[in-house]
C-alpha atoms as a PDB file:
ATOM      1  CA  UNK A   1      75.506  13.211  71.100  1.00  0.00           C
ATOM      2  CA  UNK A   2      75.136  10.448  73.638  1.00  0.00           C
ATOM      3  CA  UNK A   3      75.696   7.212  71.422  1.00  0.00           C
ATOM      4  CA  UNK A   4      77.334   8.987  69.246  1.00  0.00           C
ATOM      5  CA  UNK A   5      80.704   6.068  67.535  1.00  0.00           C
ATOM      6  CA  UNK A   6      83.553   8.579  66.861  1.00  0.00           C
ATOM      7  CA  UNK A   7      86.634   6.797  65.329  1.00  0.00           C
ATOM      8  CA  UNK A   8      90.587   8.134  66.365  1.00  0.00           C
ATOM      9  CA  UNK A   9      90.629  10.559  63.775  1.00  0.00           C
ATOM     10  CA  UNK A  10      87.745  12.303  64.068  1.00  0.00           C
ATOM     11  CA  UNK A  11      88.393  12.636  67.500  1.00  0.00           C
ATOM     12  CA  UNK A  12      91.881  14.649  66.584  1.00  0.00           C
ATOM     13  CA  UNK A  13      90.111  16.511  63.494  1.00  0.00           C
ATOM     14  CA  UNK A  14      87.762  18.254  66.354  1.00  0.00           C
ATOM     15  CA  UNK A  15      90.084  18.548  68.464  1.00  0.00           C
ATOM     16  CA  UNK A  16      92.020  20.491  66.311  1.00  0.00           C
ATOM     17  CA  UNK A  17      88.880  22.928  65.035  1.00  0.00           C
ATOM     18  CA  UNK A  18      88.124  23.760  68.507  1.00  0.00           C
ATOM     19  CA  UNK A  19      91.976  24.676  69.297  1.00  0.00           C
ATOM     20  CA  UNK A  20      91.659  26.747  66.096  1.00  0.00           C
ATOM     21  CA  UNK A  21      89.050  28.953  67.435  1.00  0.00           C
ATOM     22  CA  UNK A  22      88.747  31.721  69.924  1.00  0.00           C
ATOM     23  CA  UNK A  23      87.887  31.680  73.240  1.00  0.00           C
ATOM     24  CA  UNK A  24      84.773  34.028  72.335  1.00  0.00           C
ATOM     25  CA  UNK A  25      83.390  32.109  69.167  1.00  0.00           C
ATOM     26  CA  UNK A  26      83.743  28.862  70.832  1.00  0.00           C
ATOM     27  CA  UNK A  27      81.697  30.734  74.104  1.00  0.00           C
ATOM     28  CA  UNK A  28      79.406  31.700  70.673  1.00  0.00           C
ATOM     29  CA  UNK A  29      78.866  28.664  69.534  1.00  0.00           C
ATOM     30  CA  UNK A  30      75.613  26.854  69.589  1.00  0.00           C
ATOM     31  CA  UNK A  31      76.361  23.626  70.929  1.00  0.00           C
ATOM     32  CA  UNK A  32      78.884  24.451  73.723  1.00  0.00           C
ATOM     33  CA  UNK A  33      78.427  25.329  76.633  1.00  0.00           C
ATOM     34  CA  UNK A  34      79.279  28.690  77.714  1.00  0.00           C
ATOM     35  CA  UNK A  35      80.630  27.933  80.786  1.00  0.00           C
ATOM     36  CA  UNK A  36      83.003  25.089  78.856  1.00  0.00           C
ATOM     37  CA  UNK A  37      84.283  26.868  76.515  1.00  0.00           C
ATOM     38  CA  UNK A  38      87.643  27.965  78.457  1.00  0.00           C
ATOM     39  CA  UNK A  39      88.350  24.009  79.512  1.00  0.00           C
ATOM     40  CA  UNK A  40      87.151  22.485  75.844  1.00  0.00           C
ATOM     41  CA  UNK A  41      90.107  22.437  74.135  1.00  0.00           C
ATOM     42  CA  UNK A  42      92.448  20.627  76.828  1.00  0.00           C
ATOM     43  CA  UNK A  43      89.847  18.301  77.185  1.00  0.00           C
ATOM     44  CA  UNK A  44      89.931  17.411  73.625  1.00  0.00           C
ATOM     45  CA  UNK A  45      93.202  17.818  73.417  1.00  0.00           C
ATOM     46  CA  UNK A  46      93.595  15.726  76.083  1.00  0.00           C
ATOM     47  CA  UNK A  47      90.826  13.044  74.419  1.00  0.00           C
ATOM     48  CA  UNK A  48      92.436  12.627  71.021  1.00  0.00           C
ATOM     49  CA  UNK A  49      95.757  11.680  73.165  1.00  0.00           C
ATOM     50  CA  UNK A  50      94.616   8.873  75.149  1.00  0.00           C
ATOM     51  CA  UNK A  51      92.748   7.986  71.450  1.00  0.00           C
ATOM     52  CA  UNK A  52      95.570   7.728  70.267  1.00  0.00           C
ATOM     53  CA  UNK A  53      97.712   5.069  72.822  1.00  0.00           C
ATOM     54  CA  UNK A  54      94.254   2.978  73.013  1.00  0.00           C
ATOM     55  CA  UNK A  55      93.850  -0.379  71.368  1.00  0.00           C
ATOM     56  CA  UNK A  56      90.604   0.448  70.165  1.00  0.00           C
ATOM     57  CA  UNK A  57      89.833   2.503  66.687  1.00  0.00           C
ATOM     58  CA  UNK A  58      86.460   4.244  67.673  1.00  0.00           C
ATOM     59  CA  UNK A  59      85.002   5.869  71.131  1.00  0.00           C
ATOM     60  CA  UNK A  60      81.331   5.643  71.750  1.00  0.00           C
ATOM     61  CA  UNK A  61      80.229   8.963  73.285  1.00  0.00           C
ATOM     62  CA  UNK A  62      78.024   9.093  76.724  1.00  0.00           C
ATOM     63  CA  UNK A  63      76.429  11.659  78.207  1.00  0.00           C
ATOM     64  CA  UNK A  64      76.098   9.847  80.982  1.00  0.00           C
ATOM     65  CA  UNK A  65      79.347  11.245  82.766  1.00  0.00           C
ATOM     66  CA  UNK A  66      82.219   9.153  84.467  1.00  0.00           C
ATOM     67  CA  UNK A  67      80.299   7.404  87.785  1.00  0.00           C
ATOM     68  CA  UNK A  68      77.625   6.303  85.153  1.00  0.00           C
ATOM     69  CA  UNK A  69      80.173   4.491  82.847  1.00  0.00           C
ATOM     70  CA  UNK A  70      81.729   3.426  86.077  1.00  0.00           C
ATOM     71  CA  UNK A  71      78.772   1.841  87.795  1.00  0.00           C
ATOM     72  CA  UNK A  72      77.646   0.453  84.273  1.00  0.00           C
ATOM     73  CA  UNK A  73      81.004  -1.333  83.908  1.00  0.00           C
ATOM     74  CA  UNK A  74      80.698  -2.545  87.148  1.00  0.00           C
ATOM     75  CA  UNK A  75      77.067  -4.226  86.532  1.00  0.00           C
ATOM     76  CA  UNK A  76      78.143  -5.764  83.263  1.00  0.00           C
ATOM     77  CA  UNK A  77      77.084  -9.151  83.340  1.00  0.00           C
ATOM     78  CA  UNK A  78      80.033 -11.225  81.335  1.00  0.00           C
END
């Protein structure tokens, strides 16, 4: 996933499959987490909103988390 360019509406399109599941078949599923699967869909949710109010089209996905992006934006050399 990490790397992964996702633009606005893809974001919302999975966003709306995972709201359209259950709690169990999303716990099923083979590339969520377990543990996840109760907080996924308010996360996307969530997601595809900000999406939508930012300037830019397309996301690039990290799996780096939020203090990597943070200290990587803070060692950019501009």
């Amino acid at each position: 996933v990490h790397g992964l360019v996702l633009e606005r509406g893809e974001i919302e399109t999975v966003a709306e499959q995972l709201a359209s599941l259950s709690l169990a078949a999303r716990q099923a599923h083979p590339s969520i987490e377990p543990g996840r699967a109760d907080v996924l869909v308010a996360g996307a949710v969530l997601f595809a909103c900000i999406a939508r109010r930012s300037v830019d089209a397309r996301v690039i996905i990290s799996d780096g988390g939020l203090r990597w992006g943070l200290a990587a934006r803070m060692l950019a050399v501009r």
